[in-house]
Structure formats: structure tokens, C-alpha cells
C-alpha atoms as a PDB file:
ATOM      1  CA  UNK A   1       0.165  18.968  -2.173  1.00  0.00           C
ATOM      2  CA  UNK A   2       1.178  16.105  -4.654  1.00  0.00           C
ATOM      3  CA  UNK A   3      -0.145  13.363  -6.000  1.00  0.00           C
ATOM      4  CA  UNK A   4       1.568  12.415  -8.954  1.00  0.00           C
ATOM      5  CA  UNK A   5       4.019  10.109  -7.427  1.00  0.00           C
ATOM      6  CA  UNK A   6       4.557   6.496  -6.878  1.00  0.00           C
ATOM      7  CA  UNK A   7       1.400   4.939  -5.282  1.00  0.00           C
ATOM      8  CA  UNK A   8      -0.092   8.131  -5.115  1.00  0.00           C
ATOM      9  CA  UNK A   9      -4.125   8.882  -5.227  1.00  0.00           C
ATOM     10  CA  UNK A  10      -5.699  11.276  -6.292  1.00  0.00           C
ATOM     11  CA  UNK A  11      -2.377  11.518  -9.487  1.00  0.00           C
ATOM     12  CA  UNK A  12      -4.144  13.885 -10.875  1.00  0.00           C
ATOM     13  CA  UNK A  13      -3.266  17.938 -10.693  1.00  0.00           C
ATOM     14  CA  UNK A  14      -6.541  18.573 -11.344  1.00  0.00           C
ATOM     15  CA  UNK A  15      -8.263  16.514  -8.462  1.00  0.00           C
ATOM     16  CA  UNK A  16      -6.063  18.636  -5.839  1.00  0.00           C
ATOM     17  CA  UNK A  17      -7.996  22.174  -5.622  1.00  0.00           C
ATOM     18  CA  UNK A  18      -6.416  24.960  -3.616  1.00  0.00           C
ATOM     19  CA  UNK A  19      -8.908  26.720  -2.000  1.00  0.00           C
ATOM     20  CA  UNK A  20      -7.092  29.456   0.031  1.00  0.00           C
ATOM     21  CA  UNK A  21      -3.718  29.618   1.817  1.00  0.00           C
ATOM     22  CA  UNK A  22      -3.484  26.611   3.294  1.00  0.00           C
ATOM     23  CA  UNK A  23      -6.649  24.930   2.473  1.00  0.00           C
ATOM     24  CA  UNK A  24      -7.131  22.340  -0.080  1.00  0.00           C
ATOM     25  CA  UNK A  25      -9.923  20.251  -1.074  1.00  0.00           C
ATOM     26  CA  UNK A  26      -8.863  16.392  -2.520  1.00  0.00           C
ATOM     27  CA  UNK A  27     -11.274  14.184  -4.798  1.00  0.00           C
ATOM     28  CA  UNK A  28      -9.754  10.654  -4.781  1.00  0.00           C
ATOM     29  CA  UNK A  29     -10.310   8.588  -7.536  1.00  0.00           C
ATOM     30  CA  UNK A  30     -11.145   5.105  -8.061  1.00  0.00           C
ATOM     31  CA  UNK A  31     -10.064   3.501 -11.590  1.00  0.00           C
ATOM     32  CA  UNK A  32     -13.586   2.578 -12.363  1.00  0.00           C
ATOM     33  CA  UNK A  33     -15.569   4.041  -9.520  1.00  0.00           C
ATOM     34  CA  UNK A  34     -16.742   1.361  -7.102  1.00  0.00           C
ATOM     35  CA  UNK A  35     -17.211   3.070  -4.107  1.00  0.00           C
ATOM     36  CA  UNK A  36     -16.698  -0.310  -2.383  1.00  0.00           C
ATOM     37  CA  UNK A  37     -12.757   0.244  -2.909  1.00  0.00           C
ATOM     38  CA  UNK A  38     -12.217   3.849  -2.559  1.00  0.00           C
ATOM     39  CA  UNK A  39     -10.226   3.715   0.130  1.00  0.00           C
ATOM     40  CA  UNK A  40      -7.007   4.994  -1.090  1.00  0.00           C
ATOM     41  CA  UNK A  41      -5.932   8.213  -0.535  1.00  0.00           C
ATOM     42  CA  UNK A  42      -1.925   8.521  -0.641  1.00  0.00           C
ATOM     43  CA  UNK A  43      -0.386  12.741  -0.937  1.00  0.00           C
ATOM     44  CA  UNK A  44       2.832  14.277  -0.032  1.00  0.00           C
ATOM     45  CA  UNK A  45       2.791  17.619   1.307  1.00  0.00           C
ATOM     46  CA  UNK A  46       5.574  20.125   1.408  1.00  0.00           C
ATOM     47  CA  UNK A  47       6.102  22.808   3.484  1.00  0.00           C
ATOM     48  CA  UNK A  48       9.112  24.858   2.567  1.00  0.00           C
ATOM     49  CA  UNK A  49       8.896  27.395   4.911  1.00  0.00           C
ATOM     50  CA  UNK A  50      11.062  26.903   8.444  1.00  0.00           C
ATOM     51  CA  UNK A  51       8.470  27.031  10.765  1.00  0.00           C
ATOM     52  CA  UNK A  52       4.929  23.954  10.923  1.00  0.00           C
ATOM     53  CA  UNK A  53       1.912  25.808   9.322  1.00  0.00           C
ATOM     54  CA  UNK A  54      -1.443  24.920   9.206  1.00  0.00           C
ATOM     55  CA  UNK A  55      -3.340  22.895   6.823  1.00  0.00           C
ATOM     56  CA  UNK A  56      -7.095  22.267   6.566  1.00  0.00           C
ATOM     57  CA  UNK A  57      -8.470  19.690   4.211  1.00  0.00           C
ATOM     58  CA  UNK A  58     -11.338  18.829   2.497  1.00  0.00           C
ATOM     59  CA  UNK A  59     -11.469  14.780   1.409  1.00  0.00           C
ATOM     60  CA  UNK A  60     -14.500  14.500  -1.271  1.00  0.00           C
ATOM     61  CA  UNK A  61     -15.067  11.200  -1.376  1.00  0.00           C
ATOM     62  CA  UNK A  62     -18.007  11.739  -3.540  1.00  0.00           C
ATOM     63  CA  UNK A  63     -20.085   8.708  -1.503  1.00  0.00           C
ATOM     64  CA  UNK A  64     -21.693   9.143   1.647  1.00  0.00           C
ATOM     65  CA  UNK A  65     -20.885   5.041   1.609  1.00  0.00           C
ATOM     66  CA  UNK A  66     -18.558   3.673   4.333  1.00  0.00           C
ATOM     67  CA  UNK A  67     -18.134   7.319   5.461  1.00  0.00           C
ATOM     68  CA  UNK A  68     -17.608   5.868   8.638  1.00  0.00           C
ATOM     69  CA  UNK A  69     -14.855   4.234   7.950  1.00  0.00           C
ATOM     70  CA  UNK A  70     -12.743   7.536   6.764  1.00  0.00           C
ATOM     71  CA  UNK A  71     -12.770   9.693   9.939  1.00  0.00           C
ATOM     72  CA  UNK A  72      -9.083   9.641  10.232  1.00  0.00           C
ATOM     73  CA  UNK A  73      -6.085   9.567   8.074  1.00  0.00           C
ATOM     74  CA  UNK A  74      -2.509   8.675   8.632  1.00  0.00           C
ATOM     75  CA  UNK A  75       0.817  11.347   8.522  1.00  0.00           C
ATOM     76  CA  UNK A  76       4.307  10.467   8.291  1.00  0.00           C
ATOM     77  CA  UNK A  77       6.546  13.647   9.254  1.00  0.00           C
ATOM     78  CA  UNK A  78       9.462  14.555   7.586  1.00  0.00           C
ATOM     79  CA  UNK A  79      12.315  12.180   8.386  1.00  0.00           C
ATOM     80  CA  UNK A  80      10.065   9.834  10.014  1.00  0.00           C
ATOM     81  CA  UNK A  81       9.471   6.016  10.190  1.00  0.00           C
ATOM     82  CA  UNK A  82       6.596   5.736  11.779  1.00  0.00           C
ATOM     83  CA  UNK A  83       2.720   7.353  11.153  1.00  0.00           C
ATOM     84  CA  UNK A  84       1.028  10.075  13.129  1.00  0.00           C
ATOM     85  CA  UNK A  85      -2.805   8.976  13.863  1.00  0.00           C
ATOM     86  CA  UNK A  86      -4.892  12.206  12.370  1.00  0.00           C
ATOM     87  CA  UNK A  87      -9.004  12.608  13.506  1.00  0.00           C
ATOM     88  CA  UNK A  88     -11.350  13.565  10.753  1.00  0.00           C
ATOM     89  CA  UNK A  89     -14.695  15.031  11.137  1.00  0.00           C
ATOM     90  CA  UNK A  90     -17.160  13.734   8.496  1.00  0.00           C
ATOM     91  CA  UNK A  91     -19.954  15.590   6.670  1.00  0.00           C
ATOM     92  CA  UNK A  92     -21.850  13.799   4.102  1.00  0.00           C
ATOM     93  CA  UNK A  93     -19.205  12.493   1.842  1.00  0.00           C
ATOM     94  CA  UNK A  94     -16.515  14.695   3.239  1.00  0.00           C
ATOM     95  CA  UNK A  95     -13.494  14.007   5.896  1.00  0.00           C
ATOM     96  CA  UNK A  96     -12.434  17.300   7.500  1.00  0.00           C
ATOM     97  CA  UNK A  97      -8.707  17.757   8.591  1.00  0.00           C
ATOM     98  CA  UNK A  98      -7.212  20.207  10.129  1.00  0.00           C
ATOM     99  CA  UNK A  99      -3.281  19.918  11.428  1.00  0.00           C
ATOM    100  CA  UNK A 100      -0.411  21.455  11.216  1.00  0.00           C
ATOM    101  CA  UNK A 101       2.525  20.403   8.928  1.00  0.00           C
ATOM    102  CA  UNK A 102       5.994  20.554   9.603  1.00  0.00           C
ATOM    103  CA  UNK A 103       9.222  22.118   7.111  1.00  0.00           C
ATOM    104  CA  UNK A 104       9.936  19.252   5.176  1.00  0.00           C
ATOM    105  CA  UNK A 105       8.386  16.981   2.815  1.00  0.00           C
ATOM    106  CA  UNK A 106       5.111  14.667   4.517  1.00  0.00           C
ATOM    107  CA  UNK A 107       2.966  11.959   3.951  1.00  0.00           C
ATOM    108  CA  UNK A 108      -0.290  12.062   4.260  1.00  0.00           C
ATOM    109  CA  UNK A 109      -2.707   8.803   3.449  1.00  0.00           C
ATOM    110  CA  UNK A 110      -5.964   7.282   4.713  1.00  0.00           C
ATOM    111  CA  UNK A 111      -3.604   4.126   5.310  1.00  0.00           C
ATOM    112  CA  UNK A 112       0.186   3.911   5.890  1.00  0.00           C
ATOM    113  CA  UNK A 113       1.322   4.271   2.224  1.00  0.00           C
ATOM    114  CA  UNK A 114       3.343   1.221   0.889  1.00  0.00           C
ATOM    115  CA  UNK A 115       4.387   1.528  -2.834  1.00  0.00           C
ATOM    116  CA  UNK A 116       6.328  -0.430  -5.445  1.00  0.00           C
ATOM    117  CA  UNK A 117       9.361   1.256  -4.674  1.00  0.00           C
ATOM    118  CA  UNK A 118       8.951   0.194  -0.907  1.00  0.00           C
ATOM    119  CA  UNK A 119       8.346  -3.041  -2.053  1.00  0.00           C
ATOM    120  CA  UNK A 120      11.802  -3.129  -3.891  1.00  0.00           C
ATOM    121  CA  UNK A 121      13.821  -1.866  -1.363  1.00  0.00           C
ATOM    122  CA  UNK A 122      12.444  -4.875   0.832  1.00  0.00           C
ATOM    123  CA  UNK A 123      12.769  -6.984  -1.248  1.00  0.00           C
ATOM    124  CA  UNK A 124      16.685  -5.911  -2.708  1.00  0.00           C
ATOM    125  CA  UNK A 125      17.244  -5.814   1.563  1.00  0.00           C
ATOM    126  CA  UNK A 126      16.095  -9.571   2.141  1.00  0.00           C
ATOM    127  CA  UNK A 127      19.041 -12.169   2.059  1.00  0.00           C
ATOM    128  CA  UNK A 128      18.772 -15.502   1.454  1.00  0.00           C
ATOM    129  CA  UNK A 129      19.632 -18.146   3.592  1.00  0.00           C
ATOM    130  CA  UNK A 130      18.979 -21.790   4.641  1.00  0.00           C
ATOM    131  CA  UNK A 131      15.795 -20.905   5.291  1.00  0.00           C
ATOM    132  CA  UNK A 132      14.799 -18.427   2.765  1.00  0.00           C
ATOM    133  CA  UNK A 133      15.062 -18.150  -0.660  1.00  0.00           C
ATOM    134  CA  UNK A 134      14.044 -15.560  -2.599  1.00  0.00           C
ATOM    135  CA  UNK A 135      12.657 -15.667  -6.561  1.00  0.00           C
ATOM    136  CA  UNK A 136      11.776 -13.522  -9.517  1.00  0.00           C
ATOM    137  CA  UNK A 137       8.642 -14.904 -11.173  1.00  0.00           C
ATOM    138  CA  UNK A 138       8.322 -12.550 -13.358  1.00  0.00           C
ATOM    139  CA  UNK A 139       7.311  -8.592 -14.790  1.00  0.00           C
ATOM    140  CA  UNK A 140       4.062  -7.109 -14.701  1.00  0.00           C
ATOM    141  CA  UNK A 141       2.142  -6.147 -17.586  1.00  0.00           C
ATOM    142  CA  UNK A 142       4.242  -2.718 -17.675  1.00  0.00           C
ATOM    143  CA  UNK A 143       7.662  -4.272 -16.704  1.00  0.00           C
ATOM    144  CA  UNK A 144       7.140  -4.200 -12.642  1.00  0.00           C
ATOM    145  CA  UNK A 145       8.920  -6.995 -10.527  1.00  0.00           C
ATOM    146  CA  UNK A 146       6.700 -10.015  -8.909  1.00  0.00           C
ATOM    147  CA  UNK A 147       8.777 -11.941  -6.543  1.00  0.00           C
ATOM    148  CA  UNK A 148       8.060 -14.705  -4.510  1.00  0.00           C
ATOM    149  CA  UNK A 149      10.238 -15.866  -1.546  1.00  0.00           C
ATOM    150  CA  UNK A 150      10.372 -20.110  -0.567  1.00  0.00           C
ATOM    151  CA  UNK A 151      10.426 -20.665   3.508  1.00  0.00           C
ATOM    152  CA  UNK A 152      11.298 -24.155   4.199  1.00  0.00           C
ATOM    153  CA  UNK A 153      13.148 -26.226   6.917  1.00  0.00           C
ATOM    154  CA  UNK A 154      16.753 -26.495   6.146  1.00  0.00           C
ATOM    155  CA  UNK A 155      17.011 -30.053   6.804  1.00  0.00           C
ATOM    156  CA  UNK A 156      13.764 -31.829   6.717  1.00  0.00           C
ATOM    157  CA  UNK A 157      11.539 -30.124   3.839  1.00  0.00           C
ATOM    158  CA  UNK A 158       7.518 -30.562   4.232  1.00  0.00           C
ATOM    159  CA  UNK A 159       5.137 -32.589   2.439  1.00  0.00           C
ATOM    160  CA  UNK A 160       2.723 -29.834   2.605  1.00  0.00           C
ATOM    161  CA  UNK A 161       2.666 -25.980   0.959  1.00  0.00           C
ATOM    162  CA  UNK A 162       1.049 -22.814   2.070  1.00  0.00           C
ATOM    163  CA  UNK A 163       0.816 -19.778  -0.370  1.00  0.00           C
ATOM    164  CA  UNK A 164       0.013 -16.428   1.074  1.00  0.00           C
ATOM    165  CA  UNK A 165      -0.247 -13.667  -1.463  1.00  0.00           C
ATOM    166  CA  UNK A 166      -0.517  -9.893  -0.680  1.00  0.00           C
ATOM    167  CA  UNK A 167      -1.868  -6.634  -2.754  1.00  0.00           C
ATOM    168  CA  UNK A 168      -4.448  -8.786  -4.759  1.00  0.00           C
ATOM    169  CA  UNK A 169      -6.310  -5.375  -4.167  1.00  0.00           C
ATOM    170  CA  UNK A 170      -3.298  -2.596  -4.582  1.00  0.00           C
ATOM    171  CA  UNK A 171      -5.209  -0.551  -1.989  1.00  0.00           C
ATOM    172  CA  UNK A 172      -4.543  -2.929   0.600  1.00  0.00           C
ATOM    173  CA  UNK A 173      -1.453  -1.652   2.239  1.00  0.00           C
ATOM    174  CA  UNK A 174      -1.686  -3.491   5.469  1.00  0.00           C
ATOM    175  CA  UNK A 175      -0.942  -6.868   3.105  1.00  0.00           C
ATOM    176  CA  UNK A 176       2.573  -5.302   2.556  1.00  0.00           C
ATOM    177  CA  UNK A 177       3.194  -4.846   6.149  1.00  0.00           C
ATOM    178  CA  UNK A 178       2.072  -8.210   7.109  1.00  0.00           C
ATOM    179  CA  UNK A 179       4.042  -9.961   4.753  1.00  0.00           C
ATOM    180  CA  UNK A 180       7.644  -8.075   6.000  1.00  0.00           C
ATOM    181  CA  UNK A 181       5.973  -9.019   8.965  1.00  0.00           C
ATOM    182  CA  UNK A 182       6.223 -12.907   8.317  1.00  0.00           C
ATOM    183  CA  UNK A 183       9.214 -12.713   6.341  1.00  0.00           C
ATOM    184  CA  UNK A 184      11.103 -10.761   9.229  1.00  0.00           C
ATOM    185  CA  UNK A 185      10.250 -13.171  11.636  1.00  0.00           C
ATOM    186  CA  UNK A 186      10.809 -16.713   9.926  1.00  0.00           C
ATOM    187  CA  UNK A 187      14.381 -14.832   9.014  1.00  0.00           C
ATOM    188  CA  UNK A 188      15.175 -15.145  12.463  1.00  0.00           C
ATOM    189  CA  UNK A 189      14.078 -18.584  13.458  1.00  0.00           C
ATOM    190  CA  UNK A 190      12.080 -19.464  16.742  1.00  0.00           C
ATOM    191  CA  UNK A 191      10.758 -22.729  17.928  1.00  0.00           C
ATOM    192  CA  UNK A 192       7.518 -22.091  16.442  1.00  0.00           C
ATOM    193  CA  UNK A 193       8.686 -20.814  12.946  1.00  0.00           C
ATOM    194  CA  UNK A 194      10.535 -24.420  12.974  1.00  0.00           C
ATOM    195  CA  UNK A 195       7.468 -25.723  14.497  1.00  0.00           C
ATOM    196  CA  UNK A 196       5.506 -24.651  11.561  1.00  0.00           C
ATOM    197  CA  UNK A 197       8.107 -25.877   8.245  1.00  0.00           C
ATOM    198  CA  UNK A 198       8.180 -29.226   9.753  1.00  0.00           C
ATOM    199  CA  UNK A 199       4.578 -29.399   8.756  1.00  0.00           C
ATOM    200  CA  UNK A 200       4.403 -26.680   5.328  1.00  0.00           C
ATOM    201  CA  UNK A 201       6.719 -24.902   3.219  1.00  0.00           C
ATOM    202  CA  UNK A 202       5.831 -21.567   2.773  1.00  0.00           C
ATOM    203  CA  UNK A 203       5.647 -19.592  -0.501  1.00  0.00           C
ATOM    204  CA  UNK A 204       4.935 -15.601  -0.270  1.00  0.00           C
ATOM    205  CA  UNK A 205       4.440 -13.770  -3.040  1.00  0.00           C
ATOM    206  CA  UNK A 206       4.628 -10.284  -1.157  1.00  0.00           C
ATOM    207  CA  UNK A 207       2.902  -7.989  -4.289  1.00  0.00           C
ATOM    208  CA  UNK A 208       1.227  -9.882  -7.016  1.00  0.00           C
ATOM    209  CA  UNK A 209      -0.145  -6.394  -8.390  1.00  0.00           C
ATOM    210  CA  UNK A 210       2.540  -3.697  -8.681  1.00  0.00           C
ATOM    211  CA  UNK A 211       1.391  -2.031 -11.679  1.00  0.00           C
ATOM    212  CA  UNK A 212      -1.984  -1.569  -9.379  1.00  0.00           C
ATOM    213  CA  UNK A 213      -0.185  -0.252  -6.633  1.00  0.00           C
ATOM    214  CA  UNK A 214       2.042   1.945  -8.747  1.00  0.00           C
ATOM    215  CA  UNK A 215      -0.885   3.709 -10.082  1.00  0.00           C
ATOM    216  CA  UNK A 216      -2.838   4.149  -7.051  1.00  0.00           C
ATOM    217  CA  UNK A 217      -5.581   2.066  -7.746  1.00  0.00           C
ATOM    218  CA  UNK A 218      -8.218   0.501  -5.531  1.00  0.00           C
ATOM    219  CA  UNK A 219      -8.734  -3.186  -7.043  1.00  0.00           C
ATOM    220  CA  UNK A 220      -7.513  -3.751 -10.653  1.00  0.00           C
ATOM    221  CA  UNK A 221      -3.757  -4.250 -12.198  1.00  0.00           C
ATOM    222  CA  UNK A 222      -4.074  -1.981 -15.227  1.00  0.00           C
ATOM    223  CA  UNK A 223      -6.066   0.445 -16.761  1.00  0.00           C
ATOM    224  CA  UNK A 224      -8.893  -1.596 -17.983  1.00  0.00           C
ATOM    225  CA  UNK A 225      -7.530  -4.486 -16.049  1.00  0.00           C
ATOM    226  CA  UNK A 226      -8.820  -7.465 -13.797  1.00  0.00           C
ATOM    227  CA  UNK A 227      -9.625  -7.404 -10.369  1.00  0.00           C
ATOM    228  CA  UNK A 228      -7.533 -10.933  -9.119  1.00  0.00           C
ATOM    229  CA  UNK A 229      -9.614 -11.866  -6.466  1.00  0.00           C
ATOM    230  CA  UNK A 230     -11.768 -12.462  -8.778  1.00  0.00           C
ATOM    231  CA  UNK A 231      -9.631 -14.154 -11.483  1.00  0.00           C
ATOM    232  CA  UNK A 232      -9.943 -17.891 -11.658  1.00  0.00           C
ATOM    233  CA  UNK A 233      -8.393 -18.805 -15.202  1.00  0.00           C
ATOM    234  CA  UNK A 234      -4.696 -16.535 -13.707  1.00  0.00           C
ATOM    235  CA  UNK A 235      -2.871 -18.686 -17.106  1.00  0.00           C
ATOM    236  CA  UNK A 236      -5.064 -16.258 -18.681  1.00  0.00           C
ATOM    237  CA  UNK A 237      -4.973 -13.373 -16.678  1.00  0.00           C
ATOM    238  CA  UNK A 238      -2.837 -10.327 -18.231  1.00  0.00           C
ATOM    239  CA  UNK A 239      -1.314  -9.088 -14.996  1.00  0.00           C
END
């Protein structure tokens, strides 16, 4: 079991403990321990052997807080697209799995994992057209892509903008999805996606915190850095 990786939580070795064959315990971090946002939890698992084996896991939250909301995790089998819905039995601070795992390389997360390098293969995939228009901003503090993508009516442009931005908290996966899923669906236009730019141009800016998301984090940019949703002054803001 891996975390070192892309997204990944806990990243470090040392946070993974094998306890036996086949049985692991996991501490999950958050980058400056709020237990309000630790709520990421992102591994790959590998089984190299030919036939599924069994895994049991322990998830140490290390906060009895919100327990409630981690009695279940996600898995993605090998050569997959879509995620597996996994029960959890909780004790104190703990979430209890036990599955089995098939030959090949997994995912395992407490929400569908969507990383920076999902982000840019979205985001390299998305043509432009009449309608949409895609545009770098900028880097991140370490170097990471921001992009933001204009949806307007071809013809008659609106008086009025909307801005939706997604990943101000990295751990916040189901922002990614829901951004593809606008994106996808003004890129194929209905009566009511040309309903809606008569009245607004729409700006997206689909992951505003990569270097968050890159490192697995639950609610700042950096190490050390701000938590955006809480940023006013953003001229300011090193992001």
C-alpha cells in the first residue's frame, strides 16, 4: 500500500503500518491538523499475485469527530473507470475494512480520488470552440497549471458573468467532477445551456489549488500556506 503518489494521503511510508499479511493500519494526515478537514484519504494498493486476496484495514483517524461520516470508502479496480462503494465499521476513531483486492494495481480513497494529473489530462482533452475557450492564468506557487475556461454565446455575448471555482479546499474532489460535469455539458449545447449565456457568461476556473491537491492536503495550497476560502486580499495571496 502506497501513498507517496500524486494526490495521495497519508504520503508518508511511515504513516502506512503493516500489521500482518494482509493487514495494514493507515494514519491520514492533515497539513496542520484540523480535524474539521481530515477527510482525505487517497492509497493505491497492489496486488501482484494472480489471484484477489484479502485485505483488512485499519483507518486511524485519530478523532472520534465526524466519525460518522467515514463508514465507507471508495475502490477503483484495476483497469477500471468507475468506483466500487466499500462499508466501514467504525470504532472510536477507527474505520474497519475488510475486502478483497484484485491482481493489479487499485485505488482506494474515502472519496473518488481526482489529482493534478487528472486535472491535466481534462484539461489537455477539452477543445475549444465557439462556445468555449479555454485559458492559462497562470502557475502555482511550485510551477502547477491554473486554467480557467470562458463559456459564452457565440453570437450574442451577456451583460452579466458567473465565476464558479473548484478545489478552494484540495480535499474536495467532488468540485473536480462537477466542474467536467458543466464543462461536458455546455460543450454540447442544449436549449437550456443557450438559455443560460443569453443571460451570463460563464468563467470556470476548474482547480484554483493544485499544489494543495498535489500534496494531499485537506484545506491549504502550500506547506505553511492559506486556506482560500478564507482569503479576501487573493492580489496578495501566494497561491
Amino acid at each position: 500500500i502506497r501513498g507517496d503518489f500524486d494526490g495521495g494521503n497519508p504520503q508518508s511510508g511511515e504513516a502506512i503500518l503493516r500489521r500482518g499479511e494482509g493487514e495494514f493500519t493507515i494514519h491520514p494526515f492533515t497539513e496542520d491538523g484540523d480535524p474539521n478537514y481530515k477527510f482525505r484519504m487517497d492509497l493505491k494498493i497492489s496486488n501482484t499475485e494472480k489471484e484477489s486476496r484479502p485485505i483488512s484495514l485499519t483507518v486511524d483517524w485519530e478523532t472520534e469527530a465526524f466519525m460518522v461520516h467515514r463508514d465507507y470508502c471508495f475502490l477503483r479496480d484495476p483497469g477500471a473507470t468507475g468506483w466500487r462503494y466499500i462499508p466501514a465499521e467504525v470504532k472510536k476513531s477507527c474505520s474497519l475494512l475488510d475486502f478483497p483486492i484484485l491482481p493489479g494495481e487499485s485505488y482506494l480513497c474515502l472519496h473518488p480520488k481526482y489529482n493534478y494529473d487528472d486535472y491535466l489530462q481534462y484539461m489537455r482533452g477539452l477543445e475549444e470552440s465557439e462556445m468555449v475557450k479555454k485559458r492559462l492564468l497562470g502557475v502555482s506557487h511550485e510551477g502547477r497549471e491554473v486554467w480557467m475556461v470562458k463559456i459564452s454565446h457565440p453570437e450574442r455575448p451577456a451583460r452579466k458573468n458567473l465565476l464558479a471555482v473548484a478545489r478552494i479546499h484540495p480535499y474536495e474532489t467532488s468540485g473536480s467532477y462537477c466542474a467536467e460535469g458543466i464543462l461536458d455539458a455546455f460543450r454540447r449545447p442544449s436549449a437550456v445551456a443557450m438559455d443560460i449565456l443569453v443571460r451570463y457568461n460563464l468563467y470556470l476556473v476548474p482547480m484554483i489549488s493544485p499544489d494543495g491537491v498535489f500534496h494531499g492536503y485537506g484545506k491549504l495550497t502550500t506547506p505553511g500556506g492559506i486556506d482560500l476560502s478564507k482569503t479576501l486580499d487573493m492580489a496578495d495571496a501566494s497561491c
